[in-house]
Protein backbone atom coordinates (compact mmCIF):
# COMPACT_ATOMS: atom_id res chain seq x y z
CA UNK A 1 0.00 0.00 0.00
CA UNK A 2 1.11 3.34 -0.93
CA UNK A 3 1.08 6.19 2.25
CA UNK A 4 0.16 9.51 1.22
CA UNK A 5 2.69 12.10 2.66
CA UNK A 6 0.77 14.82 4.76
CA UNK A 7 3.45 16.11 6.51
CA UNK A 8 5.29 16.91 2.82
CA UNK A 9 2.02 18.69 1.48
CA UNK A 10 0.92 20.36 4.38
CA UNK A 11 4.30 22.32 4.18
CA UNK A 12 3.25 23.25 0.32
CA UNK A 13 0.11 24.87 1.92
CA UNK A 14 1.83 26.61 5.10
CA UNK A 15 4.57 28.32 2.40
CA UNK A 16 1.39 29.53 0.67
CA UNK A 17 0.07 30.94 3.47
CA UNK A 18 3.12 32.44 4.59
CA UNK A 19 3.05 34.10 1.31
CA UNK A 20 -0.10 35.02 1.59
CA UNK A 21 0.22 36.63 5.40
CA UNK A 22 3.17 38.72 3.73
CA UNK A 23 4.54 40.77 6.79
CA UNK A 24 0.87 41.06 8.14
CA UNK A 25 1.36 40.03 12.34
CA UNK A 26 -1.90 37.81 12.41
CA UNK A 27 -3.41 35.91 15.61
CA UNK A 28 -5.70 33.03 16.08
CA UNK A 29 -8.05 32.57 19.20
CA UNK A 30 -8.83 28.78 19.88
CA UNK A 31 -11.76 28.18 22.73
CA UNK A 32 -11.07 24.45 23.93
CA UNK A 33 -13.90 23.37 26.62
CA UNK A 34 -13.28 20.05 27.04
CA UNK A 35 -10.40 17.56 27.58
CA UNK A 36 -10.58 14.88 24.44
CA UNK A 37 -7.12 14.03 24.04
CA UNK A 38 -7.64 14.32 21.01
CA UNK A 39 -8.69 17.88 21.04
CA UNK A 40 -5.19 18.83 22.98
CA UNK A 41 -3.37 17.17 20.22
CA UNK A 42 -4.87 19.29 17.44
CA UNK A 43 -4.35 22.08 19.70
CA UNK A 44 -0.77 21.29 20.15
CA UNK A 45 -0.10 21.18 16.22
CA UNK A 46 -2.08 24.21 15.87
CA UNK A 47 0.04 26.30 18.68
CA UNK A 48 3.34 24.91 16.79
CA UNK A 49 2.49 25.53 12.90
CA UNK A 50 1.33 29.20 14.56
CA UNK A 51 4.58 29.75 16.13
CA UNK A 52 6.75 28.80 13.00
CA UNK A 53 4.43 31.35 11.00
CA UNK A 54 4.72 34.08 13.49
CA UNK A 55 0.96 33.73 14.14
CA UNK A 56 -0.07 34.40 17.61
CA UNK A 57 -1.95 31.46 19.13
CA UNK A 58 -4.48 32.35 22.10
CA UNK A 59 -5.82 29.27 23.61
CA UNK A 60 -8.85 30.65 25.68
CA UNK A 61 -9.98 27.51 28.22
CA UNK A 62 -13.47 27.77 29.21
CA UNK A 63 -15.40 25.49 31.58
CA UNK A 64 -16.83 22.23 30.40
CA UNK A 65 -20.20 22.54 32.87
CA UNK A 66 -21.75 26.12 31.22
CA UNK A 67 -24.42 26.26 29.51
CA UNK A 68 -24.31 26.56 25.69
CA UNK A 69 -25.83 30.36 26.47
CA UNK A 70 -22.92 30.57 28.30
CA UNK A 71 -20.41 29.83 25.81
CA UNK A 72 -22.05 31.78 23.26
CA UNK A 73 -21.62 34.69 25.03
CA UNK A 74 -18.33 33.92 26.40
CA UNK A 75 -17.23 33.65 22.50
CA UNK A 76 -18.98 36.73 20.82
CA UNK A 77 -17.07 38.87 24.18
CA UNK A 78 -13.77 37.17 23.24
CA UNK A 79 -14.23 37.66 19.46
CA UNK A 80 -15.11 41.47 20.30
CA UNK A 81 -12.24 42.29 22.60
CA UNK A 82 -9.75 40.41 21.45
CA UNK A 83 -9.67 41.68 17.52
CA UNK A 84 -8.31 38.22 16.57
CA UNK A 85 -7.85 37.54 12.76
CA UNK A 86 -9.71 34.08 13.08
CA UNK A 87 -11.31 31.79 15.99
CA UNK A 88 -11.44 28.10 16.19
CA UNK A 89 -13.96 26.31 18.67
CA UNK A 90 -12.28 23.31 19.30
CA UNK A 91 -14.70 20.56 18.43
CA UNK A 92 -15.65 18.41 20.27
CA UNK A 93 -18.07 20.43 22.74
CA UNK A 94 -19.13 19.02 25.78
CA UNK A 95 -21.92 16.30 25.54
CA UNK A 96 -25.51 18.10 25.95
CA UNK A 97 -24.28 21.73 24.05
CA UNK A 98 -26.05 22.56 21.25
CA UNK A 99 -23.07 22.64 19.29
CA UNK A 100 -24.36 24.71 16.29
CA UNK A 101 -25.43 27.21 18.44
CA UNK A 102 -21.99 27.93 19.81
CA UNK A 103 -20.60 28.02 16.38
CA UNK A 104 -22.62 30.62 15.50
CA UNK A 105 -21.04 32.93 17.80
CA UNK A 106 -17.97 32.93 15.34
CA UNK A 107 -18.53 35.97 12.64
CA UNK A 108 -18.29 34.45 9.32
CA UNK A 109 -15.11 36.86 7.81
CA UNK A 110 -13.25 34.74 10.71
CA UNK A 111 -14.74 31.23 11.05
CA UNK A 112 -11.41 29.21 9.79
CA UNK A 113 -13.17 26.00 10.07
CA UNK A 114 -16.04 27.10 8.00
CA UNK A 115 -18.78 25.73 10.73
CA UNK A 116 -20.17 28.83 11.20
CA UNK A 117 -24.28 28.52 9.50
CA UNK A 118 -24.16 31.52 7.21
CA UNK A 119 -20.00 29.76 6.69
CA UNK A 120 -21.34 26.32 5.47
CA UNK A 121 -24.17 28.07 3.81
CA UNK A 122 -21.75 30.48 1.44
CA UNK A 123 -19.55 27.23 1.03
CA UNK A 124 -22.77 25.09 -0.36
CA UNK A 125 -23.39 28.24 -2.44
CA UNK A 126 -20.02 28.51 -4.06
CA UNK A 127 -19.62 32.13 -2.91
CA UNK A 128 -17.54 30.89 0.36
CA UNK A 129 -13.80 32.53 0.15
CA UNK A 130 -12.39 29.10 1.73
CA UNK A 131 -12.08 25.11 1.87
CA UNK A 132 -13.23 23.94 4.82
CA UNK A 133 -10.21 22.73 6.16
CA UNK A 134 -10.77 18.31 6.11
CA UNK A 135 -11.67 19.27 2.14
CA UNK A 136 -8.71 21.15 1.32
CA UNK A 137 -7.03 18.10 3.52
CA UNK A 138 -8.83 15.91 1.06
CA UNK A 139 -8.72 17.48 -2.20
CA UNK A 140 -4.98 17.87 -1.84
CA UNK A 141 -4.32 14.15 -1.05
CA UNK A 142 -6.17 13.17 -3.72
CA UNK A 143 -4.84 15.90 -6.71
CA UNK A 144 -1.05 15.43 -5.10
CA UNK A 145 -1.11 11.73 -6.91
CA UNK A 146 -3.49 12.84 -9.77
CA UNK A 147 -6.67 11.09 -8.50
CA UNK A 148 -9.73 12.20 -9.95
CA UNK A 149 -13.19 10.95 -8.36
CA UNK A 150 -14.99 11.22 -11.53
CA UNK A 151 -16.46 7.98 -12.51
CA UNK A 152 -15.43 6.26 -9.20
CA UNK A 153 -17.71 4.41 -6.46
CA UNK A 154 -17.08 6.50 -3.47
CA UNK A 155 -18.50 5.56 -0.08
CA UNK A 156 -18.14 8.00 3.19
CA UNK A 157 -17.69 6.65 6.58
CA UNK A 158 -18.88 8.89 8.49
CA UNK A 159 -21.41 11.62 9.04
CA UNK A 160 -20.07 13.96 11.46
CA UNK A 161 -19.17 17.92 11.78
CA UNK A 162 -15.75 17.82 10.71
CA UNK A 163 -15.57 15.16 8.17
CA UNK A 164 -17.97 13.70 7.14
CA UNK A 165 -20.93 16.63 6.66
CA UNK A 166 -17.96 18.96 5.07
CA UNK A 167 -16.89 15.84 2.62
CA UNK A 168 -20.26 15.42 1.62
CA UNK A 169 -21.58 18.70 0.68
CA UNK A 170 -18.16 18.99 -0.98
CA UNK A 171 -18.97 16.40 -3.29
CA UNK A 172 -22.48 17.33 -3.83
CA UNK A 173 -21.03 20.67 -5.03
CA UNK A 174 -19.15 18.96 -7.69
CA UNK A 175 -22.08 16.27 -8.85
CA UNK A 176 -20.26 13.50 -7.88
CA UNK A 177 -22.59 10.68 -6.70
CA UNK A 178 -21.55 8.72 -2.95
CA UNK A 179 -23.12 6.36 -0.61
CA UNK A 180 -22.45 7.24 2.81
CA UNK A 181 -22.69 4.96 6.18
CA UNK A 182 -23.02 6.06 9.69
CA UNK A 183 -21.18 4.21 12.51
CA UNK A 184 -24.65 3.31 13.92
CA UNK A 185 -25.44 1.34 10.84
CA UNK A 186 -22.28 0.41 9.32
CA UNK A 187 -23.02 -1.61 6.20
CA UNK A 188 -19.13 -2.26 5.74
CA UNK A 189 -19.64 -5.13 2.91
CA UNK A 190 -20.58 -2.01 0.71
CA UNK A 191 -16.72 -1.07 0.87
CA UNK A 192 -15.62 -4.23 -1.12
CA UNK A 193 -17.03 -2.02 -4.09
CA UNK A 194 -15.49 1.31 -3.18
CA UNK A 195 -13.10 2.93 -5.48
CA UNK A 196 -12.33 5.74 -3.13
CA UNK A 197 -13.41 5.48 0.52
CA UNK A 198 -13.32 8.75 3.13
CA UNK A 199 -13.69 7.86 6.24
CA UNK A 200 -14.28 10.34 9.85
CA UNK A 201 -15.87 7.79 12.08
CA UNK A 202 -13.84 8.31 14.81
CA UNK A 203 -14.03 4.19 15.67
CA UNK A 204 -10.18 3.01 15.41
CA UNK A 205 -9.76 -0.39 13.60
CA UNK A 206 -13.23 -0.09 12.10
CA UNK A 207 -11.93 -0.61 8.64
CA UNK A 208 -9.74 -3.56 7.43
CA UNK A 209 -7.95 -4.57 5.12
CA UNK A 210 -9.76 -7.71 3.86
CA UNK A 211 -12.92 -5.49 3.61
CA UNK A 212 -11.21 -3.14 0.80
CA UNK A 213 -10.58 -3.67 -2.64
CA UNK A 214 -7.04 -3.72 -4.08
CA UNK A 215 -6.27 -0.45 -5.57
CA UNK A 216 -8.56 1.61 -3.24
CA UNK A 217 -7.82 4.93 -2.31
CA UNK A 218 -8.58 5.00 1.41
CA UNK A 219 -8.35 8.80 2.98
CA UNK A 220 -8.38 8.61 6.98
CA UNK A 221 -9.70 10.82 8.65
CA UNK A 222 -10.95 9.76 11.78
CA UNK A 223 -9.17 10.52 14.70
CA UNK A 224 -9.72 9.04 18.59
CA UNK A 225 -7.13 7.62 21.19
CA UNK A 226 -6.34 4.08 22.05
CA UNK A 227 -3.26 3.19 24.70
CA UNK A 228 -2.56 6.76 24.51
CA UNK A 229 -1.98 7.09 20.55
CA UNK A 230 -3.89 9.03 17.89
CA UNK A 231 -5.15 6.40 16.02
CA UNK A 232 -7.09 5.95 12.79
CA UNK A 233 -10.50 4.40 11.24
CA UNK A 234 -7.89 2.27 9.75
CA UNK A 235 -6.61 -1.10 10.93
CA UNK A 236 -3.16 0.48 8.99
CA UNK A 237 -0.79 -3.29 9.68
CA UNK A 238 -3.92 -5.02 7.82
CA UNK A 239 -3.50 -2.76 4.33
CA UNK A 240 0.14 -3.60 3.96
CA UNK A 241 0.05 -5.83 1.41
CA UNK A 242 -2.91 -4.18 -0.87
CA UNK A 243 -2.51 -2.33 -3.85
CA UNK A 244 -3.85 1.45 -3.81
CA UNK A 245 -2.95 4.37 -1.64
CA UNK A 246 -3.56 5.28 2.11
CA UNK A 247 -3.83 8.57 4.56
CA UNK A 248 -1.91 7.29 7.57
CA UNK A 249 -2.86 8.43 11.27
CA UNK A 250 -1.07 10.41 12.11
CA UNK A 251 0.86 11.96 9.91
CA UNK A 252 -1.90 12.00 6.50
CA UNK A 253 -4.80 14.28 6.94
CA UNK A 254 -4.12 15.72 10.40
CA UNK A 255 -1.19 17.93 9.37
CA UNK A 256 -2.96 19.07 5.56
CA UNK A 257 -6.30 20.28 8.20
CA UNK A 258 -4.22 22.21 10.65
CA UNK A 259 -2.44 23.70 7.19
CA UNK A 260 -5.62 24.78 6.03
CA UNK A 261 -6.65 26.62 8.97
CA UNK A 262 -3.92 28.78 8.99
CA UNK A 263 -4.18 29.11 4.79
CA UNK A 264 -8.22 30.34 5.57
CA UNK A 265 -6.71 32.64 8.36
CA UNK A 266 -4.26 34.58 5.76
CA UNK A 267 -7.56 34.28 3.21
CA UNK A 268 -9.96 35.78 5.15
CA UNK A 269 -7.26 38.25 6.62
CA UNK A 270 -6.49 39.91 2.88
């Protein structure tokens, strides 16, 4: 199996947002309020990509046990006193806040992540000024090696915030036809037929080896923790012998996403 390097592209995206930032002194507020492990981990890479790009990182740590009122309010205060360039709400939010609420409290000239409504809404559109950042991840992967999804079976893994509802709308933007499966309901035999399979369960292991076809291009990216390592949707050890190409955990989409955020920052900056 082929790896995809993320570490190599996500450098070709941080030198064009470097360009981009010029000698602009930009800053990024991040509001963690919670303690996912894997949470501090993206919030570790995004503190160290900010610091090599002269970006200044805020990491604002707000209780778990408010209300999402609370947080709302907490955020639009921060975003108005603090005259950051961009925000990031560190997803995900304590279980029981209404998640989309809180997002909302981001304007959309510096929602990053593209989760704000009105955000997602000008992305659907076309009139959005950004990627959000898993489909820049994505789209990179796939155009680094020349793979086009036209004519292919996809199949999405995966129906949350940050992958999988971003991937999808992507790829109803460009007409391209995809089953999707939920972790609830995982119809996995359906992945024997999959050209291209994107997956953001979050459930390490859940995909192996013997389940794909050879050739497949399999992007990962799910994230969760398992004996204290970010792990995958994919069982990696069981693809080693197959044909195709592969997103590692870490090291495939993780690094192109945090990239991207800082790429949207400079965008929405100019």
């Amino acid at each position: 199996m082929n790896l995809f390097d993320g570490k190599q592209l996500a450098g070709q995206v941080l030198k064009e947002a470097r360009e981009l930032m010029g000698a602009k002194k930009l800053s990024l507020g991040i509001v963690v309020a919670g303690d996912d492990p894997a949470t501090r981990a993206f919030v570790a890479q995004k503190e160290k990509r900010g610091a090599e790009l002269g970006v200044d990182v805020r990491v604002y740590e707000e209780s778990v046990s408010q209300t999402s009122r609370k947080l709302r309010r907490r955020i639009a205060e921060l975003v108005k006193k603090t005259k950051h360039d961009g925000w990031v709400v560190q997803l995900p939010l304590p279980e029981g806040m209404n998640t989309q609420y809180v997002l909302n409290a981001i304007p959309e000239v510096k929602d990053v992540d593209v989760l704000n409504q009105k955000s997602v809404g000008a992305f659907v559109a076309g009139r959005a000024k950004v990627l959000p950042p898993v489909v820049g991840a994505v789209k990179t992967l796939l155009e680094s090696q020349n793979i086009s999804l036209a004519n292919k079976k996809i199949v999405l893994v995966g129906t949350g915030r940050l992958v999988g509802r971003p991937v999808a709308l992507w790829l109803i933007s460009q007409d391209l036809p995809f089953s999707s499966l939920t972790f609830q309901s995982p119809n996995l035999s359906i992945l024997k037929e999959a050209d291209i399979i994107i997956s953001g369960a979050g459930q390490p292991g859940l995909i192996h080896g013997e389940i794909v076809k050879d050739g497949a291009v399999v992007i990962d990216a799910g994230t969760s923790e398992l004996s204290e390592k970010l792990v995958g949707d994919v069982d990696q050890a069981s693809f080693e012998s197959k044909d195709g190409w592969l997103s590692p955990v870490p090291g495939g989409v993780g690094p192109l996403t945090v990239a991207y955020i800082f790429k949207n920052l400079a965008v929405l900056a100019l």
